[in-house]
N, C-alpha and C. Protein backbone atom coordinates (compact mmCIF):
# COMPACT_ATOMS: atom_id res chain seq x y z
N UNK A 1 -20.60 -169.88 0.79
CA UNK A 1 -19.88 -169.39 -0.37
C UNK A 1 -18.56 -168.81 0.11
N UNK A 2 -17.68 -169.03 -0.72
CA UNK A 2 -16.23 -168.53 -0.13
C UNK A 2 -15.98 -167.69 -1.54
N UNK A 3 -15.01 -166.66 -0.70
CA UNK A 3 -14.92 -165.64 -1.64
C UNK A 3 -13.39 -165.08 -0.89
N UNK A 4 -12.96 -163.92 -2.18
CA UNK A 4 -11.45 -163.73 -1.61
C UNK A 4 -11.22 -162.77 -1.77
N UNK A 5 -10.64 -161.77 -1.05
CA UNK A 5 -10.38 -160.80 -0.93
C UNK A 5 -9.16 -159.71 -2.07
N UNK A 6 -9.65 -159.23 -2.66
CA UNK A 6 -9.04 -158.82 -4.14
C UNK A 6 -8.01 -157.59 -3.98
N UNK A 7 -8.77 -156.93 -3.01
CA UNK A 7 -8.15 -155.84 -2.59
C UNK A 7 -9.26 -154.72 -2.05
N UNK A 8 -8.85 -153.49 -1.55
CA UNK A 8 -9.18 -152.32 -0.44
C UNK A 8 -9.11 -151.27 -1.48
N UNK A 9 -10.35 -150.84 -1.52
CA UNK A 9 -10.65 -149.59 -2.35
C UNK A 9 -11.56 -148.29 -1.12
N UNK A 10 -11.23 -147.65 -0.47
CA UNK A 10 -11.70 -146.78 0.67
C UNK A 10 -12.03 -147.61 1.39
N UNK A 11 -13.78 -147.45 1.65
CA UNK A 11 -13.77 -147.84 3.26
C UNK A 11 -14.61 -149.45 2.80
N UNK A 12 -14.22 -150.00 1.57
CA UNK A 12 -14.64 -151.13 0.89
C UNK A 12 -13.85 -151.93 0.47
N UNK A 13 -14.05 -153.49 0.68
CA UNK A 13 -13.28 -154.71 0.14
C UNK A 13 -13.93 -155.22 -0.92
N UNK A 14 -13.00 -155.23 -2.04
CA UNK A 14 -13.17 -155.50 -3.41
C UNK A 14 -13.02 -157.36 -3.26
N UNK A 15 -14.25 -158.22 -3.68
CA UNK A 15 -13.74 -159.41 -3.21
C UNK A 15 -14.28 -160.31 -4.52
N UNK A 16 -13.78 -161.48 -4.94
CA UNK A 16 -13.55 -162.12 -5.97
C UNK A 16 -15.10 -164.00 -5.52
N UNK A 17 -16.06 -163.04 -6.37
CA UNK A 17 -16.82 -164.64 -6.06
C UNK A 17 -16.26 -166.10 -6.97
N UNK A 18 -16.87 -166.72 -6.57
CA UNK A 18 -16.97 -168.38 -7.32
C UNK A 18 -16.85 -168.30 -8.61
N UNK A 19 -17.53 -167.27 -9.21
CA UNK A 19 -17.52 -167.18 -10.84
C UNK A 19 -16.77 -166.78 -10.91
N UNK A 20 -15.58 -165.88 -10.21
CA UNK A 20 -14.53 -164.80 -10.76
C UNK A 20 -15.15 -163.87 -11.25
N UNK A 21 -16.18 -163.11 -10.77
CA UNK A 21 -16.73 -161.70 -10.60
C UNK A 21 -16.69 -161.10 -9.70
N UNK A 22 -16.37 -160.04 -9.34
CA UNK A 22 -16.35 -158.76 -8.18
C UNK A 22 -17.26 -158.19 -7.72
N UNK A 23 -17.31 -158.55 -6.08
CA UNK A 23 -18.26 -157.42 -5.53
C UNK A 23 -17.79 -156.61 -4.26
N UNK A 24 -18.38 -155.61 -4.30
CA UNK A 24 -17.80 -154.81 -2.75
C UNK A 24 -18.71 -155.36 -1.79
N UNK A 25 -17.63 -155.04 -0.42
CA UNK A 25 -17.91 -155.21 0.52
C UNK A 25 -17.98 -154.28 1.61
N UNK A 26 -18.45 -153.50 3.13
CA UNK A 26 -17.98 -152.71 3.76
C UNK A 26 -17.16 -152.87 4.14
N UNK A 27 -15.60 -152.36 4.06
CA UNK A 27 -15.20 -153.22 5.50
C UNK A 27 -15.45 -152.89 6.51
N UNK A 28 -16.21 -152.52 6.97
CA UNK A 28 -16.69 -152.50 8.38
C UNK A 28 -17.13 -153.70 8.94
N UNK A 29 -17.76 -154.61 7.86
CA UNK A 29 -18.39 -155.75 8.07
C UNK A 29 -17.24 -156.81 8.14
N UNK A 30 -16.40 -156.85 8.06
CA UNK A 30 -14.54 -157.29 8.33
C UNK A 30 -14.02 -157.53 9.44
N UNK A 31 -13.48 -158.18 9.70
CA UNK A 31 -12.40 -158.41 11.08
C UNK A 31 -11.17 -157.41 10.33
N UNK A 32 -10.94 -156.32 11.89
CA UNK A 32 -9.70 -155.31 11.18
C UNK A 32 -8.73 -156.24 10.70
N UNK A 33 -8.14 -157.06 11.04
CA UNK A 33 -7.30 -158.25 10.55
C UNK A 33 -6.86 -158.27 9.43
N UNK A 34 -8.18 -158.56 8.60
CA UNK A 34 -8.39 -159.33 7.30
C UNK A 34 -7.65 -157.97 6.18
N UNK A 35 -6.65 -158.94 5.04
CA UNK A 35 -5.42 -158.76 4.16
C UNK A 35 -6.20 -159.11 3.05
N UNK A 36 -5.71 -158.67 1.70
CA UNK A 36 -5.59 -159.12 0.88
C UNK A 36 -5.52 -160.60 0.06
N UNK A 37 -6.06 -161.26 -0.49
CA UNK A 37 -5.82 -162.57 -0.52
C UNK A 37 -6.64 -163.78 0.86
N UNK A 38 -7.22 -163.00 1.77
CA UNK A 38 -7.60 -163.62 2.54
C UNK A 38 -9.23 -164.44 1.92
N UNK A 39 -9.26 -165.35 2.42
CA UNK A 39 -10.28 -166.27 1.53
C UNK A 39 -11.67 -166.39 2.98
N UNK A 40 -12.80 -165.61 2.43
CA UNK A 40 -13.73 -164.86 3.69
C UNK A 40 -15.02 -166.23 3.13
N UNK A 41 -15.55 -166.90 4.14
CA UNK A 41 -16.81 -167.82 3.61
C UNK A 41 -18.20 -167.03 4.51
N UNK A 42 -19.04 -167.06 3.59
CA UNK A 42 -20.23 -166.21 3.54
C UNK A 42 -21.14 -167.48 3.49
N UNK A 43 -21.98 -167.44 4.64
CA UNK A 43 -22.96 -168.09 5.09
C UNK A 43 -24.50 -168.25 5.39
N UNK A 44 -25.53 -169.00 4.96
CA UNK A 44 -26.63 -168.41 5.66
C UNK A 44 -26.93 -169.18 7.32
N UNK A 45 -27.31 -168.47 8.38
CA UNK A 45 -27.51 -169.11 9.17
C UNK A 45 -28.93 -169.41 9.90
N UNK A 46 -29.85 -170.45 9.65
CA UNK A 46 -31.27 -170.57 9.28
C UNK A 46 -31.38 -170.13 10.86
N UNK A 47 -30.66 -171.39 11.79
CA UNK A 47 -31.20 -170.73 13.23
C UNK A 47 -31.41 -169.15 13.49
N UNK A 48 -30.33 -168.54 13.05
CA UNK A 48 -30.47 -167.30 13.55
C UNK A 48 -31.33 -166.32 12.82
N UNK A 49 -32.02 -166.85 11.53
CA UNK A 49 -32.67 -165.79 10.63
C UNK A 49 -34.18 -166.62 11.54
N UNK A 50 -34.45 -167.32 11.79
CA UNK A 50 -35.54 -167.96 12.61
C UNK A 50 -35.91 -167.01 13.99
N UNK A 51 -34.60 -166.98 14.35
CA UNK A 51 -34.80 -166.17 15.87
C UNK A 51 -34.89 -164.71 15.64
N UNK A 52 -34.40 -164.05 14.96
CA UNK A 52 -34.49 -162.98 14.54
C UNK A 52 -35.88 -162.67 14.28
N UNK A 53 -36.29 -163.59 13.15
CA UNK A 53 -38.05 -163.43 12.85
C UNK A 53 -38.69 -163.07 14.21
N UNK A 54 -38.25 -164.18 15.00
CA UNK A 54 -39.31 -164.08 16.30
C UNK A 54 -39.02 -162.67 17.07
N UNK A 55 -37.84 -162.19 17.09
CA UNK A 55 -37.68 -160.94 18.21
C UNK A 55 -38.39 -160.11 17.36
N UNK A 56 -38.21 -159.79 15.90
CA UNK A 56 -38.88 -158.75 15.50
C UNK A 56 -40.49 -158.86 15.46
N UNK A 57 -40.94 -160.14 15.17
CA UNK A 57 -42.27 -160.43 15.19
C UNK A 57 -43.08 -159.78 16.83
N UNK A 58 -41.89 -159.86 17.77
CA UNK A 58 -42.42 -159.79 19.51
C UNK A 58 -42.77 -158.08 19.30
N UNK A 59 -41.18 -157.55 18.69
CA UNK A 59 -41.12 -155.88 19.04
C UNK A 59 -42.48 -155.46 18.19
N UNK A 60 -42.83 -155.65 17.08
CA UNK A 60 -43.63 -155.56 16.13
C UNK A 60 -45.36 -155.05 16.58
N UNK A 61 -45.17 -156.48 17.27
CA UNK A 61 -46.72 -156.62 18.19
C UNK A 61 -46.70 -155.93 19.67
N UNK A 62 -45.22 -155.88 20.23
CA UNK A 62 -45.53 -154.50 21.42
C UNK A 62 -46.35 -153.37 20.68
N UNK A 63 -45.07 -153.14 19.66
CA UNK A 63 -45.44 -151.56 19.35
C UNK A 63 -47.08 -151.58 18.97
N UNK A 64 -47.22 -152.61 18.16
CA UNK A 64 -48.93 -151.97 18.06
C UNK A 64 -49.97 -152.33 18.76
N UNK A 65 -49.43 -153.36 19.61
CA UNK A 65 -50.43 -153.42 21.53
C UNK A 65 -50.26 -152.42 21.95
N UNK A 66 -49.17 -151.69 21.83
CA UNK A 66 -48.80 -150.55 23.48
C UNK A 66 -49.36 -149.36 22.68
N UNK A 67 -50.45 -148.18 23.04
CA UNK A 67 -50.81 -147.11 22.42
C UNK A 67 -49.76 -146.06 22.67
């Protein structure tokens, strides 16, 4: 999904979806870079929500192996 940057309201980016509705953003979650008008694409990334599962699935089962 691509979305665009509307404008900077504190420590949040006001950004313009597909429908032309508004949502905030942190900017923290931002490259300091990123202006006004800048056009940001929002992604899912399956590999990495896959691998993720697995590290948390590992820490998960330490914690309740290890007393």
């Amino acid at each position: 999904m691509k979305v665009v940057i509307d404008r900077f309201e504190s420590d949040y980016a006001i950004v313009e979806l597909p429908d032309r509705s508004m949502e905030m953003l942190p900017r923290r979650l931002l490259e300091p870079d990123c202006r006004e008008g800048d056009v940001l694409e929002i992604r899912r990334l399956p590999r990495e929500t896959r691998r993720r599962a697995r590290e948390i699935a590992t820490l998960a089962k330490e914690l309740w192996d290890n007393p």
